[in-house]
PDB file of N, CA and C in Angstrom:
ATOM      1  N   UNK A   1       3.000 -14.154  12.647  1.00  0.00           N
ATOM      2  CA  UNK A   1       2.367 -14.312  11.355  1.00  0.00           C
ATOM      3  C   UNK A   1       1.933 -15.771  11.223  1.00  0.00           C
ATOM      4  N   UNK A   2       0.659 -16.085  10.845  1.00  0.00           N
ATOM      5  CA  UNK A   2       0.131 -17.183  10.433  1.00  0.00           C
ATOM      6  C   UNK A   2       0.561 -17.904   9.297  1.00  0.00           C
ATOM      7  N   UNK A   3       0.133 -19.247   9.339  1.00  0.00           N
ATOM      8  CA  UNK A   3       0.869 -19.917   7.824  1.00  0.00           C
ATOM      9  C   UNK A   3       0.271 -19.624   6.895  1.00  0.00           C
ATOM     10  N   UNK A   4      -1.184 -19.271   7.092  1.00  0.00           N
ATOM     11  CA  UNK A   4      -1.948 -18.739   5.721  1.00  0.00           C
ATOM     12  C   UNK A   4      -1.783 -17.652   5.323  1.00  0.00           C
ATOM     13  N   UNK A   5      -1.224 -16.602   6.316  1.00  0.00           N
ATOM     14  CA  UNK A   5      -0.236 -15.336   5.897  1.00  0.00           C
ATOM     15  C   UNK A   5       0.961 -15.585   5.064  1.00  0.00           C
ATOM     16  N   UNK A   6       1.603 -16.063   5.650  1.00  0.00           N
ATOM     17  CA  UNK A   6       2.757 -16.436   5.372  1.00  0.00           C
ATOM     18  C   UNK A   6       2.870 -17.416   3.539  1.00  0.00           C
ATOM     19  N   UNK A   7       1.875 -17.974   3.189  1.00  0.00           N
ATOM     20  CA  UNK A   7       1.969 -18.416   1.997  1.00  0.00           C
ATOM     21  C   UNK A   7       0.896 -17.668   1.258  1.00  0.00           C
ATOM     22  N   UNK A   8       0.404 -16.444   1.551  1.00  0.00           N
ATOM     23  CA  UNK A   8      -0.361 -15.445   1.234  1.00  0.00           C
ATOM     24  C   UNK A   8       1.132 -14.288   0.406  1.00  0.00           C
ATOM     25  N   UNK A   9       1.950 -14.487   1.586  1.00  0.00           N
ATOM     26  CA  UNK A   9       2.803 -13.487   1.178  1.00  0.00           C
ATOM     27  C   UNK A   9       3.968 -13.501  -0.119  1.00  0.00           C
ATOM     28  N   UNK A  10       4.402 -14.815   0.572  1.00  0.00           N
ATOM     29  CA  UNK A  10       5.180 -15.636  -0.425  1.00  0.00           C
ATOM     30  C   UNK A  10       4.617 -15.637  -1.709  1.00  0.00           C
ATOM     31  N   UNK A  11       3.200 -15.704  -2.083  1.00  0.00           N
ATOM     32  CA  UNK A  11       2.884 -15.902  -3.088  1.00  0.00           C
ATOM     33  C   UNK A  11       2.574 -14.815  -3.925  1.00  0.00           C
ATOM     34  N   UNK A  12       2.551 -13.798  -3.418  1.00  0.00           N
ATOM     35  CA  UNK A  12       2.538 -12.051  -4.068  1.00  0.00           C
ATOM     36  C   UNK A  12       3.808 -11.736  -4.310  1.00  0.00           C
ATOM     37  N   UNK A  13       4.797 -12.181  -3.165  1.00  0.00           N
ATOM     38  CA  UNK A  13       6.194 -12.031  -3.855  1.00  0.00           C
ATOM     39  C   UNK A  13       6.942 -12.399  -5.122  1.00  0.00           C
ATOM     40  N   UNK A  14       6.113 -13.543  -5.614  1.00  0.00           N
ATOM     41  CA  UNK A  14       6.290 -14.556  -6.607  1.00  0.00           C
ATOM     42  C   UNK A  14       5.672 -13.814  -7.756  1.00  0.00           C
ATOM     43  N   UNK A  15       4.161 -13.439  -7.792  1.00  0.00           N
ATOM     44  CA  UNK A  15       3.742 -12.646  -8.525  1.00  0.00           C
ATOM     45  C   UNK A  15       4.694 -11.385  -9.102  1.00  0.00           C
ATOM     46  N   UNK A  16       5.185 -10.704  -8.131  1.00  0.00           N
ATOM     47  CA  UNK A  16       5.695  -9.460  -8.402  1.00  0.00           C
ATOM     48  C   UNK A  16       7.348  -9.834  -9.069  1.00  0.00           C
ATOM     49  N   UNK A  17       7.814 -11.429  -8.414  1.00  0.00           N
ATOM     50  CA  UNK A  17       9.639 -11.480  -9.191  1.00  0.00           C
ATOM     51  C   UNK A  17       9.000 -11.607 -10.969  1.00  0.00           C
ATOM     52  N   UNK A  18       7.567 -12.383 -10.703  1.00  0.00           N
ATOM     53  CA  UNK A  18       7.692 -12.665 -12.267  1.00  0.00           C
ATOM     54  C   UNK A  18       7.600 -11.933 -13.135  1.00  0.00           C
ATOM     55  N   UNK A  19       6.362 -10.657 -12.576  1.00  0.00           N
ATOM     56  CA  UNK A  19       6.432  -8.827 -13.711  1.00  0.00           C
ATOM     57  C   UNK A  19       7.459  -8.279 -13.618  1.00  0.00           C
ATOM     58  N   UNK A  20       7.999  -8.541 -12.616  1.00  0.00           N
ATOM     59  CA  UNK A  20       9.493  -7.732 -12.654  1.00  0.00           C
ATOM     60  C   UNK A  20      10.365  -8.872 -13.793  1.00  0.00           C
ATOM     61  N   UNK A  21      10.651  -9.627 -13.718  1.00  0.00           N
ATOM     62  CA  UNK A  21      11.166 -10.343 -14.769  1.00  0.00           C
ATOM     63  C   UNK A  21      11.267 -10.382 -16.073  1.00  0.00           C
ATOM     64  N   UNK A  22       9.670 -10.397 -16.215  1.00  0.00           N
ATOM     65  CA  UNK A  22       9.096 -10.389 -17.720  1.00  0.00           C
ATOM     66  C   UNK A  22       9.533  -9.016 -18.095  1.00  0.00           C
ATOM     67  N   UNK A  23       9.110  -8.136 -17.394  1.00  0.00           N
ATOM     68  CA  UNK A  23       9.260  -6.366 -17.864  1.00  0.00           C
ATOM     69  C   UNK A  23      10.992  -5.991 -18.091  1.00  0.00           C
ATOM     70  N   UNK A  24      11.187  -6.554 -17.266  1.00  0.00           N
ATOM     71  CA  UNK A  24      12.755  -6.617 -17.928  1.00  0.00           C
ATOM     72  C   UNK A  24      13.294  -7.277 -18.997  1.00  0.00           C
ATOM     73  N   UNK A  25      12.984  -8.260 -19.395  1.00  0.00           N
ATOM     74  CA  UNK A  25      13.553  -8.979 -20.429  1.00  0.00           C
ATOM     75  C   UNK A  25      12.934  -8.525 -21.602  1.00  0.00           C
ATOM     76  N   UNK A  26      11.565  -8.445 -21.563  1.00  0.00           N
ATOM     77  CA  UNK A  26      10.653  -7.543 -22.750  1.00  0.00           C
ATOM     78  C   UNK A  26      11.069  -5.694 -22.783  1.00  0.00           C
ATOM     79  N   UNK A  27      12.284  -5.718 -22.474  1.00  0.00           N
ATOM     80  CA  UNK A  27      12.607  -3.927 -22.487  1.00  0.00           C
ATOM     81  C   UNK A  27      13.544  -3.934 -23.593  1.00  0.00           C
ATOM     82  N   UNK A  28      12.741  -2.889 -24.484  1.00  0.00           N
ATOM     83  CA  UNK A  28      13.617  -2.526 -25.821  1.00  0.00           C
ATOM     84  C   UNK A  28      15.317  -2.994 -25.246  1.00  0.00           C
ATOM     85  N   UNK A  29      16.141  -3.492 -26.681  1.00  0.00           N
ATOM     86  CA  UNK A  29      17.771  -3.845 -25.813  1.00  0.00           C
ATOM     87  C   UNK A  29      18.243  -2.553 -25.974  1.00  0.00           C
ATOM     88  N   UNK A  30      17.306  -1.790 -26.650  1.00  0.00           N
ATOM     89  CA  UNK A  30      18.049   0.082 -26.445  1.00  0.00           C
ATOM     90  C   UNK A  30      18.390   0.788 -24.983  1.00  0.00           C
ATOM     91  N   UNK A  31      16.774   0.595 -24.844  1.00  0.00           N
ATOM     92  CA  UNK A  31      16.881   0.977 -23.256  1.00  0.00           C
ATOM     93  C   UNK A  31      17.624   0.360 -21.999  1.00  0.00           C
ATOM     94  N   UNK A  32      17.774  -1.255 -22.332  1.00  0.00           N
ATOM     95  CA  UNK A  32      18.470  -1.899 -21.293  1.00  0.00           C
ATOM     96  C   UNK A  32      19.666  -1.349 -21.365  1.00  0.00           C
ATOM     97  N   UNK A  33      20.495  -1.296 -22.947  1.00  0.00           N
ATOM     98  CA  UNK A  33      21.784  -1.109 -22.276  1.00  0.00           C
ATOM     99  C   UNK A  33      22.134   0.272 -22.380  1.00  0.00           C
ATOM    100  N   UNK A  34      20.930   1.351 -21.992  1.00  0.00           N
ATOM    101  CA  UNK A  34      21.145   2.637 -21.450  1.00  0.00           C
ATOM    102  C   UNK A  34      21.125   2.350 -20.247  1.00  0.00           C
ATOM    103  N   UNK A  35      20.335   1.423 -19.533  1.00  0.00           N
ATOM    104  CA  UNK A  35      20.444   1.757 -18.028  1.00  0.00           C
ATOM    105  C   UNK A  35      21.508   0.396 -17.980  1.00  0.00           C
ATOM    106  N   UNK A  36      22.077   0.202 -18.235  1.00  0.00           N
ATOM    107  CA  UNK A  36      23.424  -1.134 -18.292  1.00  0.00           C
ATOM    108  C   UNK A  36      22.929  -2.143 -17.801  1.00  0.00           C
ATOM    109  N   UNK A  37      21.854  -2.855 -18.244  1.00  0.00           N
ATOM    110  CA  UNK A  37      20.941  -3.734 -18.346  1.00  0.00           C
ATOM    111  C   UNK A  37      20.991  -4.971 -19.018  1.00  0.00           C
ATOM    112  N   UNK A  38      21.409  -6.141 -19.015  1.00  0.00           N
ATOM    113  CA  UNK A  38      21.463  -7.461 -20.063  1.00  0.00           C
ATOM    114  C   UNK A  38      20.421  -8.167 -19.695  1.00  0.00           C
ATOM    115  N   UNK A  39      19.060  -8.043 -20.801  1.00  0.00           N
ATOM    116  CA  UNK A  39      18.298  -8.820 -20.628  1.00  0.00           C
ATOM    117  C   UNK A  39      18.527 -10.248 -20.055  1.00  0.00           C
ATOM    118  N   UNK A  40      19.111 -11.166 -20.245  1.00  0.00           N
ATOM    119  CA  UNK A  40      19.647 -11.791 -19.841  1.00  0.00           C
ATOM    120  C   UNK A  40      19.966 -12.085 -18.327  1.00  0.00           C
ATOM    121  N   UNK A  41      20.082 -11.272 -17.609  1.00  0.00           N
ATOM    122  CA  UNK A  41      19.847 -11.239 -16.179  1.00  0.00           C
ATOM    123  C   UNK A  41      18.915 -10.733 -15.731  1.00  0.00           C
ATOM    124  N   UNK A  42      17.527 -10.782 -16.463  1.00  0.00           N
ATOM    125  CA  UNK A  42      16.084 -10.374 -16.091  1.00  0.00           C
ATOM    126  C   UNK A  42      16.180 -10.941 -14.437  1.00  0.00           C
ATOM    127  N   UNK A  43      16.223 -12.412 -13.846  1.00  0.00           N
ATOM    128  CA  UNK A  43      16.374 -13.298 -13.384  1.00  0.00           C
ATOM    129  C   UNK A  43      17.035 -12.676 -11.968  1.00  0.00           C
ATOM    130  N   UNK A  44      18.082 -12.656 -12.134  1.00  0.00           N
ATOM    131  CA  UNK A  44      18.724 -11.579 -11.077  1.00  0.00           C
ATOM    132  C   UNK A  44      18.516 -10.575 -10.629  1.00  0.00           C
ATOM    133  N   UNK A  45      18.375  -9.814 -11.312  1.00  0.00           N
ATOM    134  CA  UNK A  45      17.776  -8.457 -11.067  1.00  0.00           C
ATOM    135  C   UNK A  45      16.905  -8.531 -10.530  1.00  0.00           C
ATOM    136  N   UNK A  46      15.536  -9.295 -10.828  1.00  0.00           N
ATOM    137  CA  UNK A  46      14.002  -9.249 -10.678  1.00  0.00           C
ATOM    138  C   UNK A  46      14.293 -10.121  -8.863  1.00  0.00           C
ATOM    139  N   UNK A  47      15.204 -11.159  -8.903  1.00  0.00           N
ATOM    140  CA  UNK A  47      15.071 -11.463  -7.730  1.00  0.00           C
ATOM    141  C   UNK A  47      15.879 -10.734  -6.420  1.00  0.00           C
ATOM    142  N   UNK A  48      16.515  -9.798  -7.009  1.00  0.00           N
ATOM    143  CA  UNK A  48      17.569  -9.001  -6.040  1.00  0.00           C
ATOM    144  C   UNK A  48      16.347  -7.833  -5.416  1.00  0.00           C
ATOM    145  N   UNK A  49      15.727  -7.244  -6.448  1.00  0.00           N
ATOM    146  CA  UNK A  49      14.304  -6.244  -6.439  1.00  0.00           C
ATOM    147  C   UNK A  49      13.707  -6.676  -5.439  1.00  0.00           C
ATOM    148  N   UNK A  50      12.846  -7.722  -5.786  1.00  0.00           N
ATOM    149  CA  UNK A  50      11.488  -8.494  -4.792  1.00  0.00           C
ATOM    150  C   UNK A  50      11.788  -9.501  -3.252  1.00  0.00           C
ATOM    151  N   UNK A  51      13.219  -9.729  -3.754  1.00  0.00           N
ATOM    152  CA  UNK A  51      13.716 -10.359  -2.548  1.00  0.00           C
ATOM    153  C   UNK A  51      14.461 -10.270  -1.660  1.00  0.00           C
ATOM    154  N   UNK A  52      15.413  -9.032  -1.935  1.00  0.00           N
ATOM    155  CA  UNK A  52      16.503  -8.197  -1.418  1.00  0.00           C
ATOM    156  C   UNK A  52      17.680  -8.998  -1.726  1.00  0.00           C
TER     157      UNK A  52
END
């Protein structure tokens, strides 16, 4: 993989921790803590998702 790949990729990954982030923290706190969810760890979650 090339470096212009490579910071091609990185940078979609980044894209995707941050909707994953936002969409979590912006989730009714009904629904979060149906799926046992603390907004609050948008952060974690979003980077465990996109980054393994």
């Amino acid at each position: 993989m090339g470096f212009i790949q490579t910071i091609r990729d990185a940078a979609a990954k980044r894209r995707r921790y941050q909707q994953t982030r936002r969409e979590i923290a912006r989730m009714p706190i009904d629904v979060a803590l149906d799926l046992d969810i603390h907004p609050g760890d948008a952060h974690v979650i979003a980077r465990q998702a996109v980054y393994g």
